[in-house]
Protein backbone atom coordinates (compact mmCIF):
# COMPACT_ATOMS: atom_id res chain seq x y z
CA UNK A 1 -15.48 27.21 6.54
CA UNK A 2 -14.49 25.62 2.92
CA UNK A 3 -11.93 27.71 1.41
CA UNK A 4 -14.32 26.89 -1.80
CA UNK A 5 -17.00 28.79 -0.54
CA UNK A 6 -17.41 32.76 -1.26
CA UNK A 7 -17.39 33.56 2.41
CA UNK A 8 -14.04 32.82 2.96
CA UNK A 9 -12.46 35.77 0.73
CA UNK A 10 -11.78 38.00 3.52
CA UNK A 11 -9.60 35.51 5.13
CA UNK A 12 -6.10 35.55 4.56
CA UNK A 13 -3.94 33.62 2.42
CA UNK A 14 -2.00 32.07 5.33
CA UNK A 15 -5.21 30.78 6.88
CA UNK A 16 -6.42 29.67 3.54
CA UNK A 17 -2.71 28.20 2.91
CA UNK A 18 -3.06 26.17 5.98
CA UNK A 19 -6.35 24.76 5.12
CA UNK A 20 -5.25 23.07 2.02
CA UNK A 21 -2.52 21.71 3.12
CA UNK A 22 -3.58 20.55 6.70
CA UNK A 23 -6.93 18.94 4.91
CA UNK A 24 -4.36 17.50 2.35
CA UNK A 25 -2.49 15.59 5.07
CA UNK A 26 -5.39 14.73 6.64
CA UNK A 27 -7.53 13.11 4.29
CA UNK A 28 -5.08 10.63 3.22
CA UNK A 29 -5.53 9.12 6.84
CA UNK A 30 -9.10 9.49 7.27
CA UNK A 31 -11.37 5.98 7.62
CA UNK A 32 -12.00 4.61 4.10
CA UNK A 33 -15.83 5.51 3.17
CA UNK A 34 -16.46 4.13 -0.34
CA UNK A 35 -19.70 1.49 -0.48
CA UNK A 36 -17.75 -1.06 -2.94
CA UNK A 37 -14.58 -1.12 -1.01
CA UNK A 38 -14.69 -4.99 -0.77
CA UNK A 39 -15.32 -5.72 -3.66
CA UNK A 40 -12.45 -3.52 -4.66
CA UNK A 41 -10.03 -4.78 -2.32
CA UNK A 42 -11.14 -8.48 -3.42
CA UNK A 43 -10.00 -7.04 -6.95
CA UNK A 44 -7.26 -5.65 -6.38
CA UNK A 45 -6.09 -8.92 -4.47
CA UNK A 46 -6.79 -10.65 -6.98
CA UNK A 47 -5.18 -9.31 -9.77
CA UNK A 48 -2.23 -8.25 -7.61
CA UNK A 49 -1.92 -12.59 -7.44
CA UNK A 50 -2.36 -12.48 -11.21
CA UNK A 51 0.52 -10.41 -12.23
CA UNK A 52 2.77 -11.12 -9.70
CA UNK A 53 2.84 -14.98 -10.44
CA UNK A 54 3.15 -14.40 -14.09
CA UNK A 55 6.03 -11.70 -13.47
CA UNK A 56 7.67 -14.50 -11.12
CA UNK A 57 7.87 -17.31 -13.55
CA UNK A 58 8.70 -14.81 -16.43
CA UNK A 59 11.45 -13.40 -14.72
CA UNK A 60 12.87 -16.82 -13.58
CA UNK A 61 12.68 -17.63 -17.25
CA UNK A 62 14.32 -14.28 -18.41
CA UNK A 63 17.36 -15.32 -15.72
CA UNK A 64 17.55 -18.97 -17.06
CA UNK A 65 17.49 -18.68 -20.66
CA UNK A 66 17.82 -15.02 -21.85
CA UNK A 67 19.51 -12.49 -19.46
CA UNK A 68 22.89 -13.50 -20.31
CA UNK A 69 22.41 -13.67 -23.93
CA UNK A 70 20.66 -10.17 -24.35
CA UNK A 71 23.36 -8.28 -22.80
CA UNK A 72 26.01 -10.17 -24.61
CA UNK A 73 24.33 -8.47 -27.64
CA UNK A 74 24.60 -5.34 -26.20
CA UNK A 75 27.15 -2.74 -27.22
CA UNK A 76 29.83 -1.81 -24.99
CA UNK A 77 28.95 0.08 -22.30
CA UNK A 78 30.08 3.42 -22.58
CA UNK A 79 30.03 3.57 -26.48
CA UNK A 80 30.03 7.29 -27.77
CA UNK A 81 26.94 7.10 -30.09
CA UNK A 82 24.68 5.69 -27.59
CA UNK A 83 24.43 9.49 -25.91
CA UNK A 84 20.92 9.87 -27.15
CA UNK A 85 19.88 7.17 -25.04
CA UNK A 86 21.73 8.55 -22.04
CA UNK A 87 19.48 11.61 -22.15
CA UNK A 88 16.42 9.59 -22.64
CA UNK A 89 17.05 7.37 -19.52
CA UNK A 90 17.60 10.51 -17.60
CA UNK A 91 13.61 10.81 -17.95
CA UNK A 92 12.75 8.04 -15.80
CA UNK A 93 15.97 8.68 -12.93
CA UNK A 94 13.72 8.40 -9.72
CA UNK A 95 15.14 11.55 -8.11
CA UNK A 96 13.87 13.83 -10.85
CA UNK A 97 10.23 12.77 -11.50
CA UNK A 98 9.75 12.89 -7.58
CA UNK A 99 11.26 16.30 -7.65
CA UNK A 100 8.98 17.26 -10.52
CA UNK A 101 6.07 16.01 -9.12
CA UNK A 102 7.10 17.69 -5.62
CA UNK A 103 7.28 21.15 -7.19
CA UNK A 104 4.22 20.97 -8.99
CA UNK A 105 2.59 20.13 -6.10
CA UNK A 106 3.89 22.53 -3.90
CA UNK A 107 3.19 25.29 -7.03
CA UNK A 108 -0.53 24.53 -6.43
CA UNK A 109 -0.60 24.66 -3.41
CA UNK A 110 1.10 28.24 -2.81
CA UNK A 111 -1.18 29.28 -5.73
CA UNK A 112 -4.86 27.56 -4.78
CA UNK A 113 -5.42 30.22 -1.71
CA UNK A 114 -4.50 33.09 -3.67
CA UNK A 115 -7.29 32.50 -6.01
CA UNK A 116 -10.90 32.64 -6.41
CA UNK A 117 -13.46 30.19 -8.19
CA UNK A 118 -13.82 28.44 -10.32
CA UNK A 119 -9.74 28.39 -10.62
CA UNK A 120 -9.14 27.27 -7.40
CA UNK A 121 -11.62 24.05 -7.49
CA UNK A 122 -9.40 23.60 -10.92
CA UNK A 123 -6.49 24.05 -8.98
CA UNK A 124 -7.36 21.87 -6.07
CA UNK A 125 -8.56 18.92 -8.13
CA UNK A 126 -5.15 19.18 -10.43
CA UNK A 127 -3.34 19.02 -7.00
CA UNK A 128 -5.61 15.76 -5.54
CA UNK A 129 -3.82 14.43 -8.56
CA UNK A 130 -0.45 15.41 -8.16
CA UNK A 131 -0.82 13.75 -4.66
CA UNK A 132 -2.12 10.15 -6.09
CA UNK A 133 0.74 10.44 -8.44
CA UNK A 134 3.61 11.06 -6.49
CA UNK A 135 2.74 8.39 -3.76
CA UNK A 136 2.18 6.28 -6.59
CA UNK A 137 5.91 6.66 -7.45
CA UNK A 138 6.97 6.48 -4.05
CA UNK A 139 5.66 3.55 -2.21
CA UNK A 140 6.90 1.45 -5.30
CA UNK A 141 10.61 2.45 -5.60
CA UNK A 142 10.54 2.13 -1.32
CA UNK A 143 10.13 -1.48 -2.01
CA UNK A 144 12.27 -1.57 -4.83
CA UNK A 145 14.89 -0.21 -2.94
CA UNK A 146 14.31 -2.80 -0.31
CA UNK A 147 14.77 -5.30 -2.90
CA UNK A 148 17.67 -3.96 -4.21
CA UNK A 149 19.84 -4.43 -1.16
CA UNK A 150 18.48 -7.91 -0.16
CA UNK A 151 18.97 -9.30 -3.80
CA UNK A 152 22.25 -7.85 -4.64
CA UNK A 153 22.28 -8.89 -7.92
CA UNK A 154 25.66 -7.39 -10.07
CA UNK A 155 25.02 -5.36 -13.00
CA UNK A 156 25.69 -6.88 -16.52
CA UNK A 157 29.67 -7.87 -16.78
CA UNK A 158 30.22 -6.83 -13.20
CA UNK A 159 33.07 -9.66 -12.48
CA UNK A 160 33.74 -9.27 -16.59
CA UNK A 161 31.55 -11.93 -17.61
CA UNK A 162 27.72 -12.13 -18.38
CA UNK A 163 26.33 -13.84 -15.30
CA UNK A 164 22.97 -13.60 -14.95
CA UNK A 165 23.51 -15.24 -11.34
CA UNK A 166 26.09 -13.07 -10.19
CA UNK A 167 24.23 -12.23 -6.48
CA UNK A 168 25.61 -10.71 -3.43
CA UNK A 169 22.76 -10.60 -1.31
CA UNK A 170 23.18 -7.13 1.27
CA UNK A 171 25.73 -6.14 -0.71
CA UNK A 172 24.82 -2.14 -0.73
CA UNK A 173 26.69 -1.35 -3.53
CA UNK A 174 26.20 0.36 -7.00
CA UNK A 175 27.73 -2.59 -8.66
CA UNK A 176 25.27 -4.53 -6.94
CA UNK A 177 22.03 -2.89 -7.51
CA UNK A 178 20.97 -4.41 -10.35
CA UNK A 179 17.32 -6.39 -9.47
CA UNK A 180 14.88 -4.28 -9.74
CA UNK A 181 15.40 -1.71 -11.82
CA UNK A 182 14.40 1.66 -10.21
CA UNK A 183 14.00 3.77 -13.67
CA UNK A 184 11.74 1.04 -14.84
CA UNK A 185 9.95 1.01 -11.01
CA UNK A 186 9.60 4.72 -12.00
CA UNK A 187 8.71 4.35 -15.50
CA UNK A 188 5.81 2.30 -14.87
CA UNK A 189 4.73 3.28 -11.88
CA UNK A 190 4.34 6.72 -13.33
CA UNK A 191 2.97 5.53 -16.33
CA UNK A 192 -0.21 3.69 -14.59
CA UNK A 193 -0.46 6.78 -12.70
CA UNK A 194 -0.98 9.23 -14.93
CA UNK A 195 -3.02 7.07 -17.33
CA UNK A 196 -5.39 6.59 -14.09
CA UNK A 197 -5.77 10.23 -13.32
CA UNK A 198 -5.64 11.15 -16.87
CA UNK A 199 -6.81 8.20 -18.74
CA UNK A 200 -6.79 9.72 -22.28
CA UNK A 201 -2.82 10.03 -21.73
CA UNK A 202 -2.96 6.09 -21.03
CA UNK A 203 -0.84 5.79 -25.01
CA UNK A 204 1.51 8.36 -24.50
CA UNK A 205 2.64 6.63 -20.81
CA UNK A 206 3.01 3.20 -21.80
CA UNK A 207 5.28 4.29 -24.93
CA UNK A 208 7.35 6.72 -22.12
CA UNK A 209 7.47 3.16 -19.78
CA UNK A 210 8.64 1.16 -22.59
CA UNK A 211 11.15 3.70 -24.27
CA UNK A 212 13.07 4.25 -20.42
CA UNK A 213 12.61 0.22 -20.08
CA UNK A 214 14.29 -0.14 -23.23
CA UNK A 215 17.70 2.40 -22.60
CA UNK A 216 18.58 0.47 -19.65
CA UNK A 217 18.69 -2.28 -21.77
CA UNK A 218 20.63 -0.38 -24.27
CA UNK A 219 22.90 1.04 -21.89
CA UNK A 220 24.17 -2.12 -19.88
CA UNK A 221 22.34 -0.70 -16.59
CA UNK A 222 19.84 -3.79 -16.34
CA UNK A 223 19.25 -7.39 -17.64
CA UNK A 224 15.83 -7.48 -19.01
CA UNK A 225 14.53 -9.82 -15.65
CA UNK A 226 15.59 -6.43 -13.78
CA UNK A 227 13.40 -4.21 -16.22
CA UNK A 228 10.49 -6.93 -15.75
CA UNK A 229 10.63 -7.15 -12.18
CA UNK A 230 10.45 -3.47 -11.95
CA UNK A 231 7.78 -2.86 -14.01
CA UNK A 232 5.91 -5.04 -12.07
CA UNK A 233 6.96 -3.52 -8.70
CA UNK A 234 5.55 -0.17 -10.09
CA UNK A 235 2.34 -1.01 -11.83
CA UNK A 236 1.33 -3.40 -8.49
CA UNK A 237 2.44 -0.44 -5.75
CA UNK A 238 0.43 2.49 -7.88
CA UNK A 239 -2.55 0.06 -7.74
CA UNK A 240 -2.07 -0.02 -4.59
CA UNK A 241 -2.09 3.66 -3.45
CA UNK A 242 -4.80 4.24 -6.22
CA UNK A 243 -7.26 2.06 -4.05
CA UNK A 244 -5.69 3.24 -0.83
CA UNK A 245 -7.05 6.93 -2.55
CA UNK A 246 -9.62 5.40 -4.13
CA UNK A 247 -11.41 4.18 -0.67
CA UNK A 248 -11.71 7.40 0.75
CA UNK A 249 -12.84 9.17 -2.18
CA UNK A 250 -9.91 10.90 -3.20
CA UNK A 251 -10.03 11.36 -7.26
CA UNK A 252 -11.21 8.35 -7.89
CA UNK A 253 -14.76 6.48 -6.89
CA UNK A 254 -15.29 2.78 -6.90
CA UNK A 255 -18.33 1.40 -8.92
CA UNK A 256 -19.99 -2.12 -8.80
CA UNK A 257 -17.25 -4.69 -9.05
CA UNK A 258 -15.09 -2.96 -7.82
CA UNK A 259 -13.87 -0.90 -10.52
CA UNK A 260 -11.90 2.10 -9.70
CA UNK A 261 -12.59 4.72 -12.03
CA UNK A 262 -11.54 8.50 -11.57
CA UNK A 263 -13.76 11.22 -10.93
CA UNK A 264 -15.45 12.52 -14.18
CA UNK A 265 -14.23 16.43 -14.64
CA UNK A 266 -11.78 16.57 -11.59
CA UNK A 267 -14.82 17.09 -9.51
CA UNK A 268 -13.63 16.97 -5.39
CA UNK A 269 -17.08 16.57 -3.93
CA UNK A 270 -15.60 18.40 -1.07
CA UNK A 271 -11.99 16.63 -1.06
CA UNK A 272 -9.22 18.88 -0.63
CA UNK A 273 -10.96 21.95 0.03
CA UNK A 274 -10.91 22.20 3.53
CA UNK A 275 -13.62 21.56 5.98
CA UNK A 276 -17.46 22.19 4.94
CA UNK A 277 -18.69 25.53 5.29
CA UNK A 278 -21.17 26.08 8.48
């Protein structure tokens, strides 16, 4: 019985609890079903290829030529008046966007079962959302933080002088964390996220990607290669997850093409709601 349906008030908000959240575990496993799913996947290869060479050879260019000299214009790291960018970074700090997006999600989910329709549809559809968007953040910084430890590249004047080359591969340290940077994985990959789900937000998230981009450039956290190649490692991973959603209907529909688009109004067309009524 769909927790949707108006037969399943007299059940009990446990039972109805369970529902959503078994079906939302469940359906992010289930065999992909969209009719356009090669063409999608042939897109999304493609344009993975795309931006991943051009980040490459950017970012080999940033290392060569400009890394060194941008952070040499820097000021000093720890400077007094730069506070106002020390509370804008804090925006794009991986642990508290995951946490955010975590609590939201669990909020709709304790509230969904408790209420009736049209609210709970509402509710369900803002939580299909919530999903996309936090495995949209996480897959990225997963591989980011893969990166991290394999590159060990030192932050800017770690050894005192700006070397852009300064790599200690497996190091593990926080000195040595430098390439990618995780706020900007963050940034962006919550940027593209939310500007899929929510498309007419798409302005406001690329100025929040580029504002946290830019304070770790400020503060001496991150050469500008490190910004690039995490930007990149976010906007690649949430296109990622959005077709992994995308191909079993989840939010989002695929058209001719292969164009991912999301579903007009929030509708669920059954997703998230729990198994179809009898």
């Amino acid at each position: 019985m769909s927790i949707q349906s108006g037969a399943d008030e007299s059940t009990g908000y446990l039972p109805r609890l369970f529902i959503v959240v078994s079906t939302w575990a469940t359906q992010l496993v289930r065999p992909p079903s969209q009719a356009h799913r090669t063409e999608a996947v042939r897109r999304l290869t493609r344009n993975t290829l795309i931006t991943a060479v051009i980040a490459a050879l950017s970012i080999v260019a940033l290392m060569v030529w400009f890394d060194a000299r941008e952070i040499a214009l820097m000021p000093p790291r720890g400077t007094a008046s730069l506070w106002p960018f020390r509370i804008l970074t804090s925006f794009g700090k991986d642990s508290c966007v995951l946490l955010l997006a975590a609590a939201l999600l669990l909020a709709v989910a304790l509230v969904a079962p408790a209420t009736h329709e049209p609210a709970r549809r509402r509710l369900l559809a803002i939580g299909l959302r919530l999903q996309f968007v936090l495995f949209a953040v996480s897959v990225p910084l997963v591989a980011g933080e893969l990166l991290k430890w394999i590159a060990g590249r030192g932050r800017p004047f770690v050894g005192g002088a700006a070397n852009a080359f300064n790599f200690v591969p497996f190091a593990g340290t926080e000195a040595h964390a430098s390439f990618p940077s995780a706020h900007s994985i963050t940034a962006f990959a919550l940027a593209f996220a939310v500007a899929a789900a929510w498309p007419r937000l798409r302005g406001l998230m690329i100025a929040y990607a580029l504002m946290i981009a830019f304070t770790r450039l400020v503060l001496l956290a991150h050469h500008p290669s490190d910004v690039l190649a995490g930007a990149t490692i976010g906007v690649i991973g949430a296109m990622c997850v959005r077709y992994w959603f995308a191909v079993r209907g989840l939010g989002f529909s695929i058209g001719s093409g292969g164009i991912i688009s999301p579903v007009a109004g929030g509708a669920l067309k059954g997703v998230a709601a729990g198994p179809p009524a009898p």
